[in-house]
PDB file of N, CA and C in Angstrom:
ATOM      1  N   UNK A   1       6.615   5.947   5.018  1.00  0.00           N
ATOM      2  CA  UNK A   1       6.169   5.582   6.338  1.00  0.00           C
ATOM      3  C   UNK A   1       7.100   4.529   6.898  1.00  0.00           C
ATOM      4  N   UNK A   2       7.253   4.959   8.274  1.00  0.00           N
ATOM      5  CA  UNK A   2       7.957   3.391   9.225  1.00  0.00           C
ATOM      6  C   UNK A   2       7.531   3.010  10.593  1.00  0.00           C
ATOM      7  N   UNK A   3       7.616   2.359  10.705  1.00  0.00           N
ATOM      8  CA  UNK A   3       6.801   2.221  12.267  1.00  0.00           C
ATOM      9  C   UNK A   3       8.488   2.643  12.887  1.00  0.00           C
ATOM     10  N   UNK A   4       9.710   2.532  12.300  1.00  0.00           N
ATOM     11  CA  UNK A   4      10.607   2.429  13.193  1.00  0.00           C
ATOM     12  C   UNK A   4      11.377   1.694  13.625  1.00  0.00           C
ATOM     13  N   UNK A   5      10.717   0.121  13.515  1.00  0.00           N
ATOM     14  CA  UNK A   5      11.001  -1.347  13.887  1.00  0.00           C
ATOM     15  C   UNK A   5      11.852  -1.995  12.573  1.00  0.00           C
ATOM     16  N   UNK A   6      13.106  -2.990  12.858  1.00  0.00           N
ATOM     17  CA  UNK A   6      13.471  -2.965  11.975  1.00  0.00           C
ATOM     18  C   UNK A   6      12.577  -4.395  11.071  1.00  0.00           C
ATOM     19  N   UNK A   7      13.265  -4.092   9.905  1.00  0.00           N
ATOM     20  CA  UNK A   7      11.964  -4.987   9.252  1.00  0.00           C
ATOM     21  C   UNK A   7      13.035  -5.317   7.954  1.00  0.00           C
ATOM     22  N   UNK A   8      12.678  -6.980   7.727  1.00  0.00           N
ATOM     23  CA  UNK A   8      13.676  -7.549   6.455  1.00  0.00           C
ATOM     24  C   UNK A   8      13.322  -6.714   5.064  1.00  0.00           C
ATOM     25  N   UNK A   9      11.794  -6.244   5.011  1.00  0.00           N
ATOM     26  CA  UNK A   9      11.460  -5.575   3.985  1.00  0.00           C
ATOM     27  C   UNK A   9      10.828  -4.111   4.492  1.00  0.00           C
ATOM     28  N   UNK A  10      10.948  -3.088   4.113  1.00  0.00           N
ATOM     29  CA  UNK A  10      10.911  -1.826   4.697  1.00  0.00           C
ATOM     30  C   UNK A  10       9.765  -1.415   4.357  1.00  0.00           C
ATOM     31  N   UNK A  11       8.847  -1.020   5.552  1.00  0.00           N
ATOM     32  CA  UNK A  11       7.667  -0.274   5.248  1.00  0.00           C
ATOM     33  C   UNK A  11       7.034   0.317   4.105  1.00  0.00           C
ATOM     34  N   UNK A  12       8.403   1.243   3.761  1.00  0.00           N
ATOM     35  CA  UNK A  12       7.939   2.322   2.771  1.00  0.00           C
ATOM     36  C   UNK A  12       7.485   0.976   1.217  1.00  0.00           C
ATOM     37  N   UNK A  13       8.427   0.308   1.113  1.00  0.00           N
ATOM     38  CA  UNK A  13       8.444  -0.559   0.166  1.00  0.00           C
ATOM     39  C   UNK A  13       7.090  -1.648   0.667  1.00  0.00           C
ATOM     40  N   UNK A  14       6.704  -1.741   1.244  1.00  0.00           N
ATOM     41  CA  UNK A  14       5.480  -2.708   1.224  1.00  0.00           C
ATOM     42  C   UNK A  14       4.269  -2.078   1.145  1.00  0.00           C
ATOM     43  N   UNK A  15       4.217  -0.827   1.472  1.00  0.00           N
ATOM     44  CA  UNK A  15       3.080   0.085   0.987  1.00  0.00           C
ATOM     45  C   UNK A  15       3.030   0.775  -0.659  1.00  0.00           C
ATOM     46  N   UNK A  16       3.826   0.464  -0.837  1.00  0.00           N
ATOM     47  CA  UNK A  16       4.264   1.055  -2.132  1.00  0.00           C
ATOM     48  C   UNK A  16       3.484  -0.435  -3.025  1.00  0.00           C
ATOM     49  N   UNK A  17       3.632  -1.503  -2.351  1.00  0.00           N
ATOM     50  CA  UNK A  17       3.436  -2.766  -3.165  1.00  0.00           C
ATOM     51  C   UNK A  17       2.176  -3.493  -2.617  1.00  0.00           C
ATOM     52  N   UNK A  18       1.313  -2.771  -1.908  1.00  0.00           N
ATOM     53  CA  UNK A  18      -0.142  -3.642  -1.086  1.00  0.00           C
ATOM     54  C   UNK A  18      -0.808  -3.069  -1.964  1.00  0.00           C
ATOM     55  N   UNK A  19      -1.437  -2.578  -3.007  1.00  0.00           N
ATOM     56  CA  UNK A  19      -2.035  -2.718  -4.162  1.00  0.00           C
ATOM     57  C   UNK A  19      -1.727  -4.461  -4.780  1.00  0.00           C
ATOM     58  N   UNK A  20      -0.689  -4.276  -5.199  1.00  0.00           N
ATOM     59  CA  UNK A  20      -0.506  -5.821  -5.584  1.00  0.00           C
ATOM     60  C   UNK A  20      -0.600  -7.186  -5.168  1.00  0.00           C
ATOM     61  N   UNK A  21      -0.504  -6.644  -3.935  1.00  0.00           N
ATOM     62  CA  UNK A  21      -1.104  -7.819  -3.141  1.00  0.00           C
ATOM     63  C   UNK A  21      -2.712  -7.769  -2.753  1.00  0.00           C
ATOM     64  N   UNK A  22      -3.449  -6.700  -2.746  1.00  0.00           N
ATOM     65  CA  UNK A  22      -4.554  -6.888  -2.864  1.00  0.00           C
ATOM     66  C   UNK A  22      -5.426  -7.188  -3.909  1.00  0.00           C
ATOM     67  N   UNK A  23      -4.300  -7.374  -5.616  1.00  0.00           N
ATOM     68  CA  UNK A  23      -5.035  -7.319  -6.415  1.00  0.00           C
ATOM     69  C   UNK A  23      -4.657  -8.593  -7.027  1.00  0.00           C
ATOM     70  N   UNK A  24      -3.960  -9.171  -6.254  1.00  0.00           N
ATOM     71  CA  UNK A  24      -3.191 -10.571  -6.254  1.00  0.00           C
ATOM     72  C   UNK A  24      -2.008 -11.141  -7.667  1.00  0.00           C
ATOM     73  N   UNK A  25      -1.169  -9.830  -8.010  1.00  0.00           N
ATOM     74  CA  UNK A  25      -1.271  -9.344  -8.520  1.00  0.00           C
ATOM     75  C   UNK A  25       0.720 -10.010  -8.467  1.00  0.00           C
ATOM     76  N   UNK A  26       1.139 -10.218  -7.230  1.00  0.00           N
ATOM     77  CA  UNK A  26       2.516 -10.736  -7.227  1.00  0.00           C
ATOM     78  C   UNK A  26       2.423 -11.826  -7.277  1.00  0.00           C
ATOM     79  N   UNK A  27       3.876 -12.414  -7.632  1.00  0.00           N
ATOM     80  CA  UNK A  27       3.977 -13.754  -7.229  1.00  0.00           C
ATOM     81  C   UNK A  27       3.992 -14.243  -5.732  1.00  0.00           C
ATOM     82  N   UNK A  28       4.139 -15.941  -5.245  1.00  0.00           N
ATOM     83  CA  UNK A  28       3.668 -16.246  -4.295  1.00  0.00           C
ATOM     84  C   UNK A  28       5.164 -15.699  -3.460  1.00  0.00           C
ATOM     85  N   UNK A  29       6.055 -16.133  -3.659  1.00  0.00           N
ATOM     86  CA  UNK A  29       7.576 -15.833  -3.130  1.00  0.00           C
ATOM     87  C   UNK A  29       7.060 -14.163  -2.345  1.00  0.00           C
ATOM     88  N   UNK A  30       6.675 -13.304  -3.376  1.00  0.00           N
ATOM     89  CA  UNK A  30       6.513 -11.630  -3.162  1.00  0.00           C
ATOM     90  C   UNK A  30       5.007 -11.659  -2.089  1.00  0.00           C
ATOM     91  N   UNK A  31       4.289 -12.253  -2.562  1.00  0.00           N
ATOM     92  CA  UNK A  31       3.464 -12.504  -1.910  1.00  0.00           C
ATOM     93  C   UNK A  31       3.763 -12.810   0.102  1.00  0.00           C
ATOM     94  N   UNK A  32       4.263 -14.090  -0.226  1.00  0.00           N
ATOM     95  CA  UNK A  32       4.688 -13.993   1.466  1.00  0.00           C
ATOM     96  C   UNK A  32       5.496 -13.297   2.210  1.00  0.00           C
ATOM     97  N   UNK A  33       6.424 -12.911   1.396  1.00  0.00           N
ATOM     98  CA  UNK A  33       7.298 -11.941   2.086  1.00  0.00           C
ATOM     99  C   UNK A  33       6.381 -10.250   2.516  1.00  0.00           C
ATOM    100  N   UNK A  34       5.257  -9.777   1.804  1.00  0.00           N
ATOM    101  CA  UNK A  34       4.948  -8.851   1.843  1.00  0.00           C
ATOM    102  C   UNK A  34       3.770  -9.098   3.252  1.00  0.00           C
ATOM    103  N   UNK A  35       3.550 -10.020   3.045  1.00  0.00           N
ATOM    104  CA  UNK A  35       1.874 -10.730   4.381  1.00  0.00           C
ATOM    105  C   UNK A  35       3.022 -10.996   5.531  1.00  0.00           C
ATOM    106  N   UNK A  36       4.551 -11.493   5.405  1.00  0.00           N
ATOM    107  CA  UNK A  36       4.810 -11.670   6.474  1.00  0.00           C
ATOM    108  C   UNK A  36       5.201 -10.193   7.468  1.00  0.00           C
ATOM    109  N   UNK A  37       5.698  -8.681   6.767  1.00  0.00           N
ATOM    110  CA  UNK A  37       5.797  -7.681   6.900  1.00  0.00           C
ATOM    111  C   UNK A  37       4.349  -7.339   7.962  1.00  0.00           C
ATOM    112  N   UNK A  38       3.141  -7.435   7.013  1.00  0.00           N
ATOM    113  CA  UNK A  38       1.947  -7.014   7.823  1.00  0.00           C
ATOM    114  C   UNK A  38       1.611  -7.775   8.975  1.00  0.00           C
ATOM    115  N   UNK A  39       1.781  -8.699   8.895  1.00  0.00           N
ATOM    116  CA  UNK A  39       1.727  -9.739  10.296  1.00  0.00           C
ATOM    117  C   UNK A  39       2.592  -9.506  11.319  1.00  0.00           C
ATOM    118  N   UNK A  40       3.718  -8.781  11.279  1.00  0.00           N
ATOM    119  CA  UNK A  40       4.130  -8.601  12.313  1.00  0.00           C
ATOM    120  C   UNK A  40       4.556  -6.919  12.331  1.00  0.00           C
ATOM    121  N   UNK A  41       3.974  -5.857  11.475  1.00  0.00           N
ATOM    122  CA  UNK A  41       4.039  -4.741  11.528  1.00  0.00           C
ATOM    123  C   UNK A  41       2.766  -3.962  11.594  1.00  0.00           C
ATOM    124  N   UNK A  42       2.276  -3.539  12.500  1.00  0.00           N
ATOM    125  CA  UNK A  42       0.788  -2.633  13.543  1.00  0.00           C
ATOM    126  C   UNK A  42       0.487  -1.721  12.374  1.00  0.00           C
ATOM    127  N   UNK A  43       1.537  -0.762  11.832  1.00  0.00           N
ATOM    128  CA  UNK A  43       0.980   0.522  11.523  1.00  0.00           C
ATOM    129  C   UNK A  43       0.599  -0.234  10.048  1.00  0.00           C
ATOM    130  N   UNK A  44       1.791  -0.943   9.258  1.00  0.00           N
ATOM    131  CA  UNK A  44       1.501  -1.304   7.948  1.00  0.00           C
ATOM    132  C   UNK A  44       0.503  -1.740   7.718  1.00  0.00           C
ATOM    133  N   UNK A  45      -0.337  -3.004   8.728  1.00  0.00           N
ATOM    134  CA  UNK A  45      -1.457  -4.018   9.042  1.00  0.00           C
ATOM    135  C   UNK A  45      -2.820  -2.323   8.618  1.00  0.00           C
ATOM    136  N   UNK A  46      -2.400  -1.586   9.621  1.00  0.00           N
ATOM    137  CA  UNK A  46      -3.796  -0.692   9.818  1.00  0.00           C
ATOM    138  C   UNK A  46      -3.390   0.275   7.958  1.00  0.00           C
ATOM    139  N   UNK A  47      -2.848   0.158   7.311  1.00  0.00           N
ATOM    140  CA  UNK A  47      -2.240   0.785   6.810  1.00  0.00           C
ATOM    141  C   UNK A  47      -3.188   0.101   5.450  1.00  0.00           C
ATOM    142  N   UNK A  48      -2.783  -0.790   5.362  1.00  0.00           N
ATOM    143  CA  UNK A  48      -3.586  -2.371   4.818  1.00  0.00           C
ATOM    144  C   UNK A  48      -5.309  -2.157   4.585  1.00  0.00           C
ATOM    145  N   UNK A  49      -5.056  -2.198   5.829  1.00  0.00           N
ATOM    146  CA  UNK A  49      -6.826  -2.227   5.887  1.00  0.00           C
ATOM    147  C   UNK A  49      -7.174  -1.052   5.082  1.00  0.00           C
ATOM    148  N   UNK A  50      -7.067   0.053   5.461  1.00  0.00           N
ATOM    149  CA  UNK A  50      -7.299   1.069   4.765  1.00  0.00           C
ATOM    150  C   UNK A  50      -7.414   0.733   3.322  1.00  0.00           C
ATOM    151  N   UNK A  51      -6.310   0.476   2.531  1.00  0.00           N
ATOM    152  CA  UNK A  51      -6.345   0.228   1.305  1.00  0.00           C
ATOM    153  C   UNK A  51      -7.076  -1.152   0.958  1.00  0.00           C
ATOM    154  N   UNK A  52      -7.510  -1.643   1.786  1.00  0.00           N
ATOM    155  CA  UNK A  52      -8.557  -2.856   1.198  1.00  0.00           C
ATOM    156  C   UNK A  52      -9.898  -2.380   1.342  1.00  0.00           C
ATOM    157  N   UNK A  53     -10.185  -1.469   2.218  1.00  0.00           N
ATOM    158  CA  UNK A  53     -11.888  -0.982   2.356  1.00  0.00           C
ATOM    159  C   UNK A  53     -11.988  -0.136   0.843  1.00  0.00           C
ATOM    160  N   UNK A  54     -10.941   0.297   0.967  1.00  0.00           N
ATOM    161  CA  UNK A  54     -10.914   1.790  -0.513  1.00  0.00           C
ATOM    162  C   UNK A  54     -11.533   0.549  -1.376  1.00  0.00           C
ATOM    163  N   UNK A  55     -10.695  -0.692  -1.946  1.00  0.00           N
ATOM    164  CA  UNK A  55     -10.507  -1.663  -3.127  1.00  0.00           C
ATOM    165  C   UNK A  55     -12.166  -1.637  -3.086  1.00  0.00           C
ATOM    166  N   UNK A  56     -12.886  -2.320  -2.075  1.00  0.00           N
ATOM    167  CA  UNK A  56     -14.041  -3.247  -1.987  1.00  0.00           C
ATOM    168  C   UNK A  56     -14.994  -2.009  -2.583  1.00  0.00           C
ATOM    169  N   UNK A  57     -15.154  -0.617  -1.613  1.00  0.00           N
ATOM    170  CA  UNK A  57     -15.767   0.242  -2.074  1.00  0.00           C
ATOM    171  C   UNK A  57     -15.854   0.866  -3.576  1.00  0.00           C
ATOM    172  N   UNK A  58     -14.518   0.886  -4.216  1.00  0.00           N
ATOM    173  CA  UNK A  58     -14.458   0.927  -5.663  1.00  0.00           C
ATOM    174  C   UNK A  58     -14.962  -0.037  -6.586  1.00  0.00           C
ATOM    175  N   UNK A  59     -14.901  -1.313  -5.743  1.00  0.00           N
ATOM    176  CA  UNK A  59     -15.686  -2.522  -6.471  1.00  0.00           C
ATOM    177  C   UNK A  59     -17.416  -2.277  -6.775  1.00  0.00           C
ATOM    178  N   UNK A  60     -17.565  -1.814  -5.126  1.00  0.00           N
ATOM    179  CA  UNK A  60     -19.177  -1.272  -5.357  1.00  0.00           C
ATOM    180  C   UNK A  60     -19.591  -0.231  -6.379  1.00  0.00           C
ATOM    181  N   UNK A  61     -18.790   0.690  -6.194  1.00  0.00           N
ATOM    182  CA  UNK A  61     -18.512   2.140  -7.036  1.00  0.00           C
ATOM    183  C   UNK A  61     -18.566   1.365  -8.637  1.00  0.00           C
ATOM    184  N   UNK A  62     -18.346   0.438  -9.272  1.00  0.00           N
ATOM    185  CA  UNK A  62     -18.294   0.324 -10.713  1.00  0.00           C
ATOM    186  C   UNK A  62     -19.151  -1.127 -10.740  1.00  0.00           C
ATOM    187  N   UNK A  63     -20.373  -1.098  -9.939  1.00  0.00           N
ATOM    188  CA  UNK A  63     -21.502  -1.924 -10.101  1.00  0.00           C
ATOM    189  C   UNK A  63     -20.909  -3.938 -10.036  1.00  0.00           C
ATOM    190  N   UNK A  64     -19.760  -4.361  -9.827  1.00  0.00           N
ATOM    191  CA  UNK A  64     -19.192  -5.814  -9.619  1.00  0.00           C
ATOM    192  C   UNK A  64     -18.752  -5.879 -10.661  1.00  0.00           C
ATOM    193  N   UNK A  65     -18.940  -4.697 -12.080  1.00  0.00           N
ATOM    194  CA  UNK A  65     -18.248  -4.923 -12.979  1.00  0.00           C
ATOM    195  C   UNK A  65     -16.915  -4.473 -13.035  1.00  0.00           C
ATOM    196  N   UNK A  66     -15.747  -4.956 -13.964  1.00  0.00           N
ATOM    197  CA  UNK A  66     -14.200  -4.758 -14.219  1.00  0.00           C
ATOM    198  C   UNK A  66     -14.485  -3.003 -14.488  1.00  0.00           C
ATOM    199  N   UNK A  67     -13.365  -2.705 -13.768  1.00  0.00           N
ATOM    200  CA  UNK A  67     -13.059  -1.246 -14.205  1.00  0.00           C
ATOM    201  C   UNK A  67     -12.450  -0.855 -15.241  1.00  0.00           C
ATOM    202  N   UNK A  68     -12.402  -0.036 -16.355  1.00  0.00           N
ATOM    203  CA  UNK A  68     -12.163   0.112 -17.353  1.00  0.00           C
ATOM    204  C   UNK A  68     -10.837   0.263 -17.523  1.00  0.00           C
ATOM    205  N   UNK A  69      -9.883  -0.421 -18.264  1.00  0.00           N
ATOM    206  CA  UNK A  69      -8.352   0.053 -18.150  1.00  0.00           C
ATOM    207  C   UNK A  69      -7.498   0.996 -18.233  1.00  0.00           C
ATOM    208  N   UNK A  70      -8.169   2.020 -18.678  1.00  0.00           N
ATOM    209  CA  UNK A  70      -7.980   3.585 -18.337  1.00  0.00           C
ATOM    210  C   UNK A  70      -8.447   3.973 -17.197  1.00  0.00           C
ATOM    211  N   UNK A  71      -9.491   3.440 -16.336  1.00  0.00           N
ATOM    212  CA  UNK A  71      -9.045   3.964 -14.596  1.00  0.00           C
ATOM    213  C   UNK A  71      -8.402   3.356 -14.496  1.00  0.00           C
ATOM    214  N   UNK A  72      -8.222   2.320 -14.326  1.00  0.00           N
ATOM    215  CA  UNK A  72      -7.346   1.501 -13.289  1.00  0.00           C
ATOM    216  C   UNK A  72      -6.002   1.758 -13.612  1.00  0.00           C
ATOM    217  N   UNK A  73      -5.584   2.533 -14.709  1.00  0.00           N
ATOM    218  CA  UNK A  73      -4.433   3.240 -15.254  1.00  0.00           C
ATOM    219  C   UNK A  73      -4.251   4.592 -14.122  1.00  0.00           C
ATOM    220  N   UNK A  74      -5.283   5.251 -14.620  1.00  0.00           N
ATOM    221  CA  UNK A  74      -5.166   6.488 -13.799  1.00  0.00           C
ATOM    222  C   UNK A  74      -5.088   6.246 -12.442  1.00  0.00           C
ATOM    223  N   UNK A  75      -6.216   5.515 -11.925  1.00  0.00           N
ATOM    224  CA  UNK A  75      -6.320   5.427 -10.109  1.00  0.00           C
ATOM    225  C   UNK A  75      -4.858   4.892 -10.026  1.00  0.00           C
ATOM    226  N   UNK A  76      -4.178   3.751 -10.506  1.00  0.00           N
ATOM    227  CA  UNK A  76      -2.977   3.352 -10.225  1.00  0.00           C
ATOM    228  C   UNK A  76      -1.230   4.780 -10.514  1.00  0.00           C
ATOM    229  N   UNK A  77      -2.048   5.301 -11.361  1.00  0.00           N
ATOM    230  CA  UNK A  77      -0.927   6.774 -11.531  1.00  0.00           C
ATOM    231  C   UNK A  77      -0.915   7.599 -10.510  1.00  0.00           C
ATOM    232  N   UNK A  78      -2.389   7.889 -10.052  1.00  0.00           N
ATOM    233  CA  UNK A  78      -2.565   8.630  -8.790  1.00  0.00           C
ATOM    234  C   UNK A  78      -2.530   8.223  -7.613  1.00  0.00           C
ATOM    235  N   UNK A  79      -2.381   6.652  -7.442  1.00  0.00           N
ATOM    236  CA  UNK A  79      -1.564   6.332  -6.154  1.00  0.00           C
ATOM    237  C   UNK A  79       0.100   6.350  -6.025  1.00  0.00           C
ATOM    238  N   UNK A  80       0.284   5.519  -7.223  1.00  0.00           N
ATOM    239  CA  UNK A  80       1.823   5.891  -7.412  1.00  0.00           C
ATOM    240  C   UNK A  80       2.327   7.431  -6.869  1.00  0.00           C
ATOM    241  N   UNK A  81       1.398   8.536  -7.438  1.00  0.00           N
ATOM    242  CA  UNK A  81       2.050   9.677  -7.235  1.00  0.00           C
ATOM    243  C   UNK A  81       1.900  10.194  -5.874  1.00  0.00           C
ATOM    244  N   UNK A  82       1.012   9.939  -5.420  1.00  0.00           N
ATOM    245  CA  UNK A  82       0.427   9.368  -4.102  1.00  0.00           C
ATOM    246  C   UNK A  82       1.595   9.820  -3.107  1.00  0.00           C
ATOM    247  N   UNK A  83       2.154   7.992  -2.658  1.00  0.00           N
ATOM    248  CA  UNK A  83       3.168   7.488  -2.444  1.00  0.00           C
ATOM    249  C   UNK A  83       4.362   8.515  -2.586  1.00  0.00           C
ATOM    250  N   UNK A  84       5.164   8.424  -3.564  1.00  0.00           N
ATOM    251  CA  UNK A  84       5.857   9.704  -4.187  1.00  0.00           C
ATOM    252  C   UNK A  84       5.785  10.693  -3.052  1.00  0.00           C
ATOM    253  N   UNK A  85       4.573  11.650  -3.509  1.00  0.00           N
ATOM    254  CA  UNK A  85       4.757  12.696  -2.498  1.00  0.00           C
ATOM    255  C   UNK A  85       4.791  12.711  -0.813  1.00  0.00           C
ATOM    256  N   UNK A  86       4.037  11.520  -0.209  1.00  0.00           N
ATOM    257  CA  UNK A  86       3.821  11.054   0.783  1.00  0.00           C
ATOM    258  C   UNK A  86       5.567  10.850   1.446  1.00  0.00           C
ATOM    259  N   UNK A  87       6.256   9.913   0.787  1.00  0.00           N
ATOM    260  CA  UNK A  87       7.632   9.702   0.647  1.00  0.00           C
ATOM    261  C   UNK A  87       8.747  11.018   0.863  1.00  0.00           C
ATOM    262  N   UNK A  88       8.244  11.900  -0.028  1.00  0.00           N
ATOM    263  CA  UNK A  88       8.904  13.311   0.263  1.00  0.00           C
ATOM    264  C   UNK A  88       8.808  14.195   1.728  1.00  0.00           C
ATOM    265  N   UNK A  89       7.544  13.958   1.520  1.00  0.00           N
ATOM    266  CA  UNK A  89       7.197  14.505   2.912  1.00  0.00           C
ATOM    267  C   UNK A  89       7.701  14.109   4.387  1.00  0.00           C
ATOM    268  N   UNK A  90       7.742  12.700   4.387  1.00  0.00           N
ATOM    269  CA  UNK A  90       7.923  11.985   5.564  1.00  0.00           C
ATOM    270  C   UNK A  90       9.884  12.072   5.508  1.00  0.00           C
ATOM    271  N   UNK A  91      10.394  12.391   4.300  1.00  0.00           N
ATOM    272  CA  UNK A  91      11.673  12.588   4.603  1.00  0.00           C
ATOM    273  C   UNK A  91      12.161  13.606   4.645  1.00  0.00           C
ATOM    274  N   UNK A  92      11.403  14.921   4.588  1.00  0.00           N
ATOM    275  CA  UNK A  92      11.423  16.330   4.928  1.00  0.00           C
ATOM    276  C   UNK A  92      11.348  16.305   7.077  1.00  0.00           C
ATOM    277  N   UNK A  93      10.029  15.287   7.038  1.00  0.00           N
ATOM    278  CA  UNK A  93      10.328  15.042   8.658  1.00  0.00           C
ATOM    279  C   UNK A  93      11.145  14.984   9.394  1.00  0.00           C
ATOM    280  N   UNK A  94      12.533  13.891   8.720  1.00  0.00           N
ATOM    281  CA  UNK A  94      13.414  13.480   9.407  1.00  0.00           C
ATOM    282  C   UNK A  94      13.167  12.145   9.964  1.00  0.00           C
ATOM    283  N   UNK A  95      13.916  11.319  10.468  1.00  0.00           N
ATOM    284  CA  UNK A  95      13.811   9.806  10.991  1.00  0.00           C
ATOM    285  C   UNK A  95      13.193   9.712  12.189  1.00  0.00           C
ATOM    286  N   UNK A  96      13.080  10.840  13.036  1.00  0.00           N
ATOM    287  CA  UNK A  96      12.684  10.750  14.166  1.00  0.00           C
ATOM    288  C   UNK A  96      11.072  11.022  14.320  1.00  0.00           C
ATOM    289  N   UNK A  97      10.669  11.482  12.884  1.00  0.00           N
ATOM    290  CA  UNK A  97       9.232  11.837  13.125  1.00  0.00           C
ATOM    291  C   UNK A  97       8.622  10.463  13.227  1.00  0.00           C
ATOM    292  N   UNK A  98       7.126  10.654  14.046  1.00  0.00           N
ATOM    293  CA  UNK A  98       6.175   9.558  14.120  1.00  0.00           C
ATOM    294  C   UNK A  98       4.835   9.552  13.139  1.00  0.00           C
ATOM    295  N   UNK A  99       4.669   8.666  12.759  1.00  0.00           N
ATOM    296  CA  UNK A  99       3.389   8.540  11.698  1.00  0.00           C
ATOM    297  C   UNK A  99       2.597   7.999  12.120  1.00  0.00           C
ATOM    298  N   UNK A 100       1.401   8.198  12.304  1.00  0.00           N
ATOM    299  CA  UNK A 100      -0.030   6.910  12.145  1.00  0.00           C
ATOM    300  C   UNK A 100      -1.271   7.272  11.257  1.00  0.00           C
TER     301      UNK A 100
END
């Protein structure tokens, strides 16, 4: 994904890495550089949200207790692969396609 706009850290790469920041999960350095991306990028921000309603709802989904480290293995394999194919696709588009 890109909004298009140029950006010190590239879309595709900060979606690839907002798991980790929602799971607080980088350091602070990675940390700001990735919040400063969403703060001034629309689609990534809505992009964001998305993947934080999923987090909270999975939180509900396994009662406030820790998820077992074999999901959080798998759910994290199946976003990775996710991504991946998502990635393929959007460069089958071409640069000129639009995403939201």
């Amino acid at each position: 994904m890109s909004c298009g706009k140029p950006h010190e850290t590239p879309c595709s790469e900060v979606l690839a890495e907002v798991w980790l920041l929602l799971d607080d999960e980088c350091n602070q350095p990675r940390r700001s550089t990735l919040q400063h991306h969403l703060d001034e990028c629309e689609p990534c921000l809505e992009q964001y949200g998305i993947h934080e309603h999923l987090k909270l709802l999975l939180a509900r989904k396994c009662g406030g207790e820790h998820a077992p480290d074999e999901f959080k293995d798998r759910l994290r394999a199946t976003i990775r692969q996710t991504v991946i194919e998502y990635r393929a696709s959007t460069a089958q588009d071409g640069p000129t396609a639009q995403h939201g």
